[in-house]
C-alpha atoms as a PDB file:
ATOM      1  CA  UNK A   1      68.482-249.743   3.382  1.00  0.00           C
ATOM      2  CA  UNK A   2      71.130-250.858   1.016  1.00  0.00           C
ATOM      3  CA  UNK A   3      73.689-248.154   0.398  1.00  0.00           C
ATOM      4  CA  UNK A   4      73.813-248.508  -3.220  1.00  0.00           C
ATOM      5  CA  UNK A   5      70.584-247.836  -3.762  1.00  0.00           C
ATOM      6  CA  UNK A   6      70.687-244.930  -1.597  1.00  0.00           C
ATOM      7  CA  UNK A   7      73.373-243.710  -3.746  1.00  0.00           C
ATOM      8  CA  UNK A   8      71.772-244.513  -6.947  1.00  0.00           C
ATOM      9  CA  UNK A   9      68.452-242.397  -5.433  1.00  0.00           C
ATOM     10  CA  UNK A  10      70.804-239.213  -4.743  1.00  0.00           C
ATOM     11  CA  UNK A  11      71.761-239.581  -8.292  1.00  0.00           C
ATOM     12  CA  UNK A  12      68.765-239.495  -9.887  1.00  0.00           C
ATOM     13  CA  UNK A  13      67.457-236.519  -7.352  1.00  0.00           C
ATOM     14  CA  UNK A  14      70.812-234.334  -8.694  1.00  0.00           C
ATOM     15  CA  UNK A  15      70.419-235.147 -12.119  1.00  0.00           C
ATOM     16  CA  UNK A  16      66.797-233.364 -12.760  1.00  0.00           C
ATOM     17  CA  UNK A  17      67.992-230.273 -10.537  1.00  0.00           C
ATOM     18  CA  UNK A  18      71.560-230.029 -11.991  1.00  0.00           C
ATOM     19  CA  UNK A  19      69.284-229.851 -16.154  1.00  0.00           C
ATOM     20  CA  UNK A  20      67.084-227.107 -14.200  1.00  0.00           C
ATOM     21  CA  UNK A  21      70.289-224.958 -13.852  1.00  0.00           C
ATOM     22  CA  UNK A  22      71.575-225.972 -16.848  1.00  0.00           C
ATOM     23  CA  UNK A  23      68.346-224.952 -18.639  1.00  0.00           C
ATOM     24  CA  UNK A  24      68.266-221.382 -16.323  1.00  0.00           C
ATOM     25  CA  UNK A  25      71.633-220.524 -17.728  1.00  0.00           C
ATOM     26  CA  UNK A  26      71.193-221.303 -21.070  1.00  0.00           C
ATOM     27  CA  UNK A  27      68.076-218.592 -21.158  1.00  0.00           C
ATOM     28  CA  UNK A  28      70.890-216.479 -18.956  1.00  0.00           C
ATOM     29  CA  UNK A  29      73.014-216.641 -21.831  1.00  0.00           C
ATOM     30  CA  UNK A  30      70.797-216.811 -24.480  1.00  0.00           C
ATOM     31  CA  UNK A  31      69.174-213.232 -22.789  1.00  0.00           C
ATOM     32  CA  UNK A  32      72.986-211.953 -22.437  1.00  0.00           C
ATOM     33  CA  UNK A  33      73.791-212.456 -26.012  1.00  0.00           C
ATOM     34  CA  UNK A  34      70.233-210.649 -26.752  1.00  0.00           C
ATOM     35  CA  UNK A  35      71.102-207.398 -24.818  1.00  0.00           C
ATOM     36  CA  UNK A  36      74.150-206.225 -27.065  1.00  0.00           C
ATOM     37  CA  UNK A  37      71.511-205.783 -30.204  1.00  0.00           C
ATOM     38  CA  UNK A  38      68.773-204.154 -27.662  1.00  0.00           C
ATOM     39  CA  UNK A  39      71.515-201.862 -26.783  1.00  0.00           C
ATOM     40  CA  UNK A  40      72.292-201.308 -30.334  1.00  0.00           C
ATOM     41  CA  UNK A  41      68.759-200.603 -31.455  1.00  0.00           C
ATOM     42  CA  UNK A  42      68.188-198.136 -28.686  1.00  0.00           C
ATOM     43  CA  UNK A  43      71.339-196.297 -29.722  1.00  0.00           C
ATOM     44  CA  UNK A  44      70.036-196.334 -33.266  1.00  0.00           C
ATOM     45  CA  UNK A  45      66.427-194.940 -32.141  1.00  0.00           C
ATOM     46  CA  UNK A  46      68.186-192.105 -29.834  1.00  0.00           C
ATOM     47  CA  UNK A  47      70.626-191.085 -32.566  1.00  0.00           C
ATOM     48  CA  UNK A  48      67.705-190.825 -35.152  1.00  0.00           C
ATOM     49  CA  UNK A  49      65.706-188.637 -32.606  1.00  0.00           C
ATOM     50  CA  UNK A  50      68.698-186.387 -32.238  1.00  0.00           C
ATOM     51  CA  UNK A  51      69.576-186.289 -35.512  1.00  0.00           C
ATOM     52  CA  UNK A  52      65.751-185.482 -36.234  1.00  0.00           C
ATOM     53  CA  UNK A  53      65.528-182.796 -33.629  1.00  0.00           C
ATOM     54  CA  UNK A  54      68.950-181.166 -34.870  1.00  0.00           C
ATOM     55  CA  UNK A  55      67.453-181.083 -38.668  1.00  0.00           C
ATOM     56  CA  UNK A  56      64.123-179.403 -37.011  1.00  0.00           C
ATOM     57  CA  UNK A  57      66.381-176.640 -35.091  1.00  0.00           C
ATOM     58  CA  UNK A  58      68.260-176.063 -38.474  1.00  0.00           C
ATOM     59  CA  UNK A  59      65.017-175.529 -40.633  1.00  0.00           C
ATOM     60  CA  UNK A  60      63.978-173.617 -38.260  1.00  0.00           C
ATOM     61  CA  UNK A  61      66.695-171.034 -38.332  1.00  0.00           C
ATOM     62  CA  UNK A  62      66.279-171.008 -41.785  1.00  0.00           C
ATOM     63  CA  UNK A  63      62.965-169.896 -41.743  1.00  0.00           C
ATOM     64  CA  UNK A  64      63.651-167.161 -39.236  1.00  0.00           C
ATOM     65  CA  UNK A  65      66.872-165.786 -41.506  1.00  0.00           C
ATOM     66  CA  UNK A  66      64.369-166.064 -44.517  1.00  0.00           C
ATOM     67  CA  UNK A  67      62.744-162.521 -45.082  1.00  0.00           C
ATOM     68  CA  UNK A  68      58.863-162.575 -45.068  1.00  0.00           C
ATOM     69  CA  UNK A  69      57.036-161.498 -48.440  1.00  0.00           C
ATOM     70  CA  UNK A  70      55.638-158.509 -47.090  1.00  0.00           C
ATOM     71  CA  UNK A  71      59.610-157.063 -46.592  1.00  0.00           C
ATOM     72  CA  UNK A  72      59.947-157.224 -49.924  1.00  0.00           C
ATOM     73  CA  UNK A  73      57.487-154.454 -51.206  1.00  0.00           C
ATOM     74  CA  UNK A  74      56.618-151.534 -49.463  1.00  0.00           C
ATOM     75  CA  UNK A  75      54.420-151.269 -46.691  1.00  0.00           C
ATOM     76  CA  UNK A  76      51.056-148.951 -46.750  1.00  0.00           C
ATOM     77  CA  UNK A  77      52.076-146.859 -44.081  1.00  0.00           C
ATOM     78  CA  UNK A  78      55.183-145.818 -46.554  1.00  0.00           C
ATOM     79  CA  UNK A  79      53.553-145.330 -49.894  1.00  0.00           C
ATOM     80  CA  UNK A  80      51.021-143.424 -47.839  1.00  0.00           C
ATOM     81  CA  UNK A  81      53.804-141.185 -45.992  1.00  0.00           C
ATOM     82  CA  UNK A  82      55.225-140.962 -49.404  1.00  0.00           C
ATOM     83  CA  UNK A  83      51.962-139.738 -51.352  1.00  0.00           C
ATOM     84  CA  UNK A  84      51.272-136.953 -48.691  1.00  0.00           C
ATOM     85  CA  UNK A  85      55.030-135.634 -49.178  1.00  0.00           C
ATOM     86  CA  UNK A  86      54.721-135.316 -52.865  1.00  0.00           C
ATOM     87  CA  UNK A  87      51.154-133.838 -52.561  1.00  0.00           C
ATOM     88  CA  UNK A  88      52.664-130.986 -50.025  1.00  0.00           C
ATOM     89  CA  UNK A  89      55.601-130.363 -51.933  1.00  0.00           C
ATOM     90  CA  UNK A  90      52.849-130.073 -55.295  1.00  0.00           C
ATOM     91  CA  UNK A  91      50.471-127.915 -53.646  1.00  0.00           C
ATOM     92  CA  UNK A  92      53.334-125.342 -52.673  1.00  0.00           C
ATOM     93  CA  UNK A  93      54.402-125.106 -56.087  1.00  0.00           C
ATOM     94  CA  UNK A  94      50.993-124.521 -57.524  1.00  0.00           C
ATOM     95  CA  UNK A  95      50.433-122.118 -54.730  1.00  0.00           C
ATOM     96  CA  UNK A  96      53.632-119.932 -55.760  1.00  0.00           C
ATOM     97  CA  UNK A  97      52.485-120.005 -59.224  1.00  0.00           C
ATOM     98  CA  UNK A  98      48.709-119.104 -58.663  1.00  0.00           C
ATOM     99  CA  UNK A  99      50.297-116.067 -57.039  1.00  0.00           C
ATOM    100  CA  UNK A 100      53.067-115.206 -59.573  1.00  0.00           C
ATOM    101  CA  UNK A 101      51.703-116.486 -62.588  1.00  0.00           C
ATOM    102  CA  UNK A 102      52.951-119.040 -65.354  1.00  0.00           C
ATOM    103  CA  UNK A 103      54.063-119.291 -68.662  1.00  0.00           C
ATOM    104  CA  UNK A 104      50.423-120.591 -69.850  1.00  0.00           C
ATOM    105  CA  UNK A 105      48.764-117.699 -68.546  1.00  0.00           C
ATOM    106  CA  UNK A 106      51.358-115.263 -70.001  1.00  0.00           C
ATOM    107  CA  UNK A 107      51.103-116.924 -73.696  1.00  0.00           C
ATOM    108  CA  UNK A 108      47.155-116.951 -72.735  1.00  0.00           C
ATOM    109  CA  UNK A 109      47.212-113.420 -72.337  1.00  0.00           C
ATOM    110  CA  UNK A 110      49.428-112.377 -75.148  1.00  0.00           C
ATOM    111  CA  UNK A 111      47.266-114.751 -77.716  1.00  0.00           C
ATOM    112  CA  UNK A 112      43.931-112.604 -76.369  1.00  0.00           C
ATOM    113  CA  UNK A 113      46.025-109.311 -76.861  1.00  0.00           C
ATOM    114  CA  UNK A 114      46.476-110.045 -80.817  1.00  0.00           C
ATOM    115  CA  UNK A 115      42.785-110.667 -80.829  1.00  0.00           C
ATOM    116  CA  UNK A 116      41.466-107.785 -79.506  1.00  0.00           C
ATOM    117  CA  UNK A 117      44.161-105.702 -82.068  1.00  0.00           C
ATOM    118  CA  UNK A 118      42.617-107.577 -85.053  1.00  0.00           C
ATOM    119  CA  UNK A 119      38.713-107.047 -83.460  1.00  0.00           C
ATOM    120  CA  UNK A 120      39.979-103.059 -83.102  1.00  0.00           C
ATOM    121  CA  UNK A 121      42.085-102.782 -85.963  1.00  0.00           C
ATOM    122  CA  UNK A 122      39.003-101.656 -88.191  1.00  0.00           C
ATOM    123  CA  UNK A 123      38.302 -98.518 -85.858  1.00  0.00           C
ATOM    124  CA  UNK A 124      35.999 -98.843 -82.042  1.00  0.00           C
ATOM    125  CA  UNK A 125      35.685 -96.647 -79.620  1.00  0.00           C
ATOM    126  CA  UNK A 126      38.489 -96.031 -77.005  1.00  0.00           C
ATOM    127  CA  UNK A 127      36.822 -97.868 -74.368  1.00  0.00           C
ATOM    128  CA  UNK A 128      36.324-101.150 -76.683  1.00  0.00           C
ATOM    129  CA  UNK A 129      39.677-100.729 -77.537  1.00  0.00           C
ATOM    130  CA  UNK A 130      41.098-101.267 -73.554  1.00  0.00           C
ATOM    131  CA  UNK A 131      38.729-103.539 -73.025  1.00  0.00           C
ATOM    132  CA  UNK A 132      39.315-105.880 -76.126  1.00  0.00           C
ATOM    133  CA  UNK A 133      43.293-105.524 -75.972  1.00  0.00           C
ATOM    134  CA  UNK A 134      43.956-105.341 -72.392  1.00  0.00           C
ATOM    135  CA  UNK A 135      40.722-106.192 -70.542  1.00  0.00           C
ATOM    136  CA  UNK A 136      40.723-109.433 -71.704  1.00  0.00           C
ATOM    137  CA  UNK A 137      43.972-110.382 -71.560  1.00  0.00           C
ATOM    138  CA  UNK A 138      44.059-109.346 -68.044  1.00  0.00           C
ATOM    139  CA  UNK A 139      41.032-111.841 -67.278  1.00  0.00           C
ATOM    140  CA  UNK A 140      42.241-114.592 -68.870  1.00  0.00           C
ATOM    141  CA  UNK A 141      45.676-114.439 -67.176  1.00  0.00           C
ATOM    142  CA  UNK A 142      43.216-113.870 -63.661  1.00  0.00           C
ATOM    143  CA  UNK A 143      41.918-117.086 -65.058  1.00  0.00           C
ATOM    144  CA  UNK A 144      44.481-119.310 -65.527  1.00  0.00           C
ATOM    145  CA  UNK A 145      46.018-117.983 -62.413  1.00  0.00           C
ATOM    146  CA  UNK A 146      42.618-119.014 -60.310  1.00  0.00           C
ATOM    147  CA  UNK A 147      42.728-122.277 -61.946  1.00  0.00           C
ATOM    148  CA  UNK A 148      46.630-123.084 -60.199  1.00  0.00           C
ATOM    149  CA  UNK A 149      45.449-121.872 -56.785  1.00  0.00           C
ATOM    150  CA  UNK A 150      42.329-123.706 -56.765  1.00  0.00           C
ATOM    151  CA  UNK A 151      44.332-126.921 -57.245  1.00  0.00           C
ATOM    152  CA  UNK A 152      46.846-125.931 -54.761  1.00  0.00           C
ATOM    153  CA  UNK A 153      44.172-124.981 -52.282  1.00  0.00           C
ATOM    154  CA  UNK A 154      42.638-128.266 -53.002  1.00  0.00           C
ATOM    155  CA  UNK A 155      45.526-130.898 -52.858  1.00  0.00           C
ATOM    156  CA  UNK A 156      46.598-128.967 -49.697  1.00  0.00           C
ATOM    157  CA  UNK A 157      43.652-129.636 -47.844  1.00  0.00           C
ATOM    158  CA  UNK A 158      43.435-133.157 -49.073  1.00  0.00           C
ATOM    159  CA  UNK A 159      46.722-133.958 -47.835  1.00  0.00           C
ATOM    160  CA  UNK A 160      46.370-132.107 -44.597  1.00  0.00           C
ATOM    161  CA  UNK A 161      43.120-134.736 -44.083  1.00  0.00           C
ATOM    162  CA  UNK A 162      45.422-138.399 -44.915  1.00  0.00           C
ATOM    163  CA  UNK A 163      46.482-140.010 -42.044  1.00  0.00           C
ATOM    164  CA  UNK A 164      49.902-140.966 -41.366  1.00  0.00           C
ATOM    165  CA  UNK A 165      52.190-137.551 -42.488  1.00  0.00           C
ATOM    166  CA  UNK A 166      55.890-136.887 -41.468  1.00  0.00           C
ATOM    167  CA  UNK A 167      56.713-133.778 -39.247  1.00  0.00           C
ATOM    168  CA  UNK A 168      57.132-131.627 -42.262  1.00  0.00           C
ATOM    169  CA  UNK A 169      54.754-132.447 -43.933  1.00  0.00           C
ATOM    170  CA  UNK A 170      51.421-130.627 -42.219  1.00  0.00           C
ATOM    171  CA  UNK A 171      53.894-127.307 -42.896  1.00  0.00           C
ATOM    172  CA  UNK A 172      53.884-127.603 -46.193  1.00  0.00           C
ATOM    173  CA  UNK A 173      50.514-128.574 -47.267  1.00  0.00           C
ATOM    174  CA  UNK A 174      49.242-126.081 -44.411  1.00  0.00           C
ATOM    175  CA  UNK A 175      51.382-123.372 -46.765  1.00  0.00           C
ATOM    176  CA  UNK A 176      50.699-124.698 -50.242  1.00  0.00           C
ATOM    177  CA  UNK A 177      46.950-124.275 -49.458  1.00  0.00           C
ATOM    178  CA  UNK A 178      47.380-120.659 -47.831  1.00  0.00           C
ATOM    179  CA  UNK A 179      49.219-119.969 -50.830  1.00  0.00           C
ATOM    180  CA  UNK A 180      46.411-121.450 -53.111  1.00  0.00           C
ATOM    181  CA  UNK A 181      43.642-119.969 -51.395  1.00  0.00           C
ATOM    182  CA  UNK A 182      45.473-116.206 -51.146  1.00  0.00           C
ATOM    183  CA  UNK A 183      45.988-116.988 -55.016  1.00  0.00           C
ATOM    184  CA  UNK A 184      42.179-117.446 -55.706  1.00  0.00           C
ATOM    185  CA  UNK A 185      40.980-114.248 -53.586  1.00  0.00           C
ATOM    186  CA  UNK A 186      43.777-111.868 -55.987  1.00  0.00           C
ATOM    187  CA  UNK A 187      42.533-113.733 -59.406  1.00  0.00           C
ATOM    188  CA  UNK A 188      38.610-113.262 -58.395  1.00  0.00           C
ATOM    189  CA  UNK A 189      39.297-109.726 -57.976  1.00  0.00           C
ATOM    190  CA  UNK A 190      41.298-109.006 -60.669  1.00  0.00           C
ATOM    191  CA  UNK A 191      38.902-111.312 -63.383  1.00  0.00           C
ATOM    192  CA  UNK A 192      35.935-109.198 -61.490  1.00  0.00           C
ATOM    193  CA  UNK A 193      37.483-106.031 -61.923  1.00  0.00           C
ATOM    194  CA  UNK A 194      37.818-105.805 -57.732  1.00  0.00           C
ATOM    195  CA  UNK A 195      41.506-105.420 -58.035  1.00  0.00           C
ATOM    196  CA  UNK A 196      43.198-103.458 -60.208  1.00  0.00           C
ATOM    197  CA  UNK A 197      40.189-102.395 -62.394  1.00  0.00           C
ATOM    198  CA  UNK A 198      40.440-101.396 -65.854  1.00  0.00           C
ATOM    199  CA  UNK A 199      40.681 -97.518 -66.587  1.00  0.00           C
ATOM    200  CA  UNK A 200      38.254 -95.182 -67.823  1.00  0.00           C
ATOM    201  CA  UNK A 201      38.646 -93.598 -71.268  1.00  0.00           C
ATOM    202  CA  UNK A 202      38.487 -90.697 -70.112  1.00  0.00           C
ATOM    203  CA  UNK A 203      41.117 -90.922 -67.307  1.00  0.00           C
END
């Protein structure tokens, strides 16, 4: 074989196998100069998923600093505590003054006084006459006082039944209602005559 021509065969062999590897590194390249902006836009993805979970975290201490509605009014369990305190301390009162008396039963008693002077003032016997100025003015002041303890012995015992009291509170209601219903057993004896009847005329 002529040596030129093998030469000239070598050459055209190389020349298809040296465009393969120039073809290989162009995509080399051409994939090298693509990987900076893949880079880039998984850097950008990442830093919006941080930034997203960092705004979630924030919100979310927000809501847990933010008071709930229901802190801002109060709760059933203290307007109940606080009706059954004021209900005690009521009872008490009205207890004391079904016992002592008040200032309604005392003008009560005065006003039924002047009546039975002006039903007497024309002449009656002695017995009409105690029981028209002082009988009745005794029973209406038993009266009036019944009327106190009843409500004592009443809001006592309701209170005493709510759910829900303080440690004082059972005391007080358990005493305003003693005091209401000792009230009521004095004023039905005394508007009955039981205690501290009315004298005789002749006595």
């Amino acid at each position: 074989m002529n040596p030129t021509e093998t030469d000239k065969t070598t050459d055209k062999t190389t020349q298809p196998a040296a465009a393969g590897t120039g073809a290989v590194d162009t995509k080399a390249e051409d994939t090298a100069v693509a990987a900076p902006g893949t880079s880039e836009k998984t850097a950008g993805t990442t830093a919006e998923t941080v930034g997203d979970e960092h705004d979630t975290a924030v919100l979310d201490d927000i809501d847990d600093e933010r008071p709930d509605a229901d802190d801002d009014g109060p709760t059933p369990r203290a307007s109940s505590g606080l009706v059954a305190s004021a209900g005690a301390v009521f009872a008490a009162g009205l207890g004391v003054v079904g016992l002592s008396g008040s200032w309604i039963g005392r003008v009560a008693a005065e006003r039924q006084t002047l009546i039975g002077q002006i039903k007497t003032s024309q002449g009656g016997s002695p017995a009409d006459q105690i029981s028209a100025i002082y009988g009745d003015a005794w029973h209406t002041t038993a009266l009036s006082n019944g009327v106190f303890a009843l409500l004592a012995l009443i809001i006592g015992l309701v209170v005493l039944t709510r759910p829900r009291k303080s440690g004082w509170v059972p005391a007080v209601a358990v005493a305003g209602a003693a005091l209401g219903a000792l009230g009521l057993i004095v004023s039905i004896g005394m508007y009955f005559d039981i205690i501290l009847a009315l004298p005789s005329a002749g006595s």
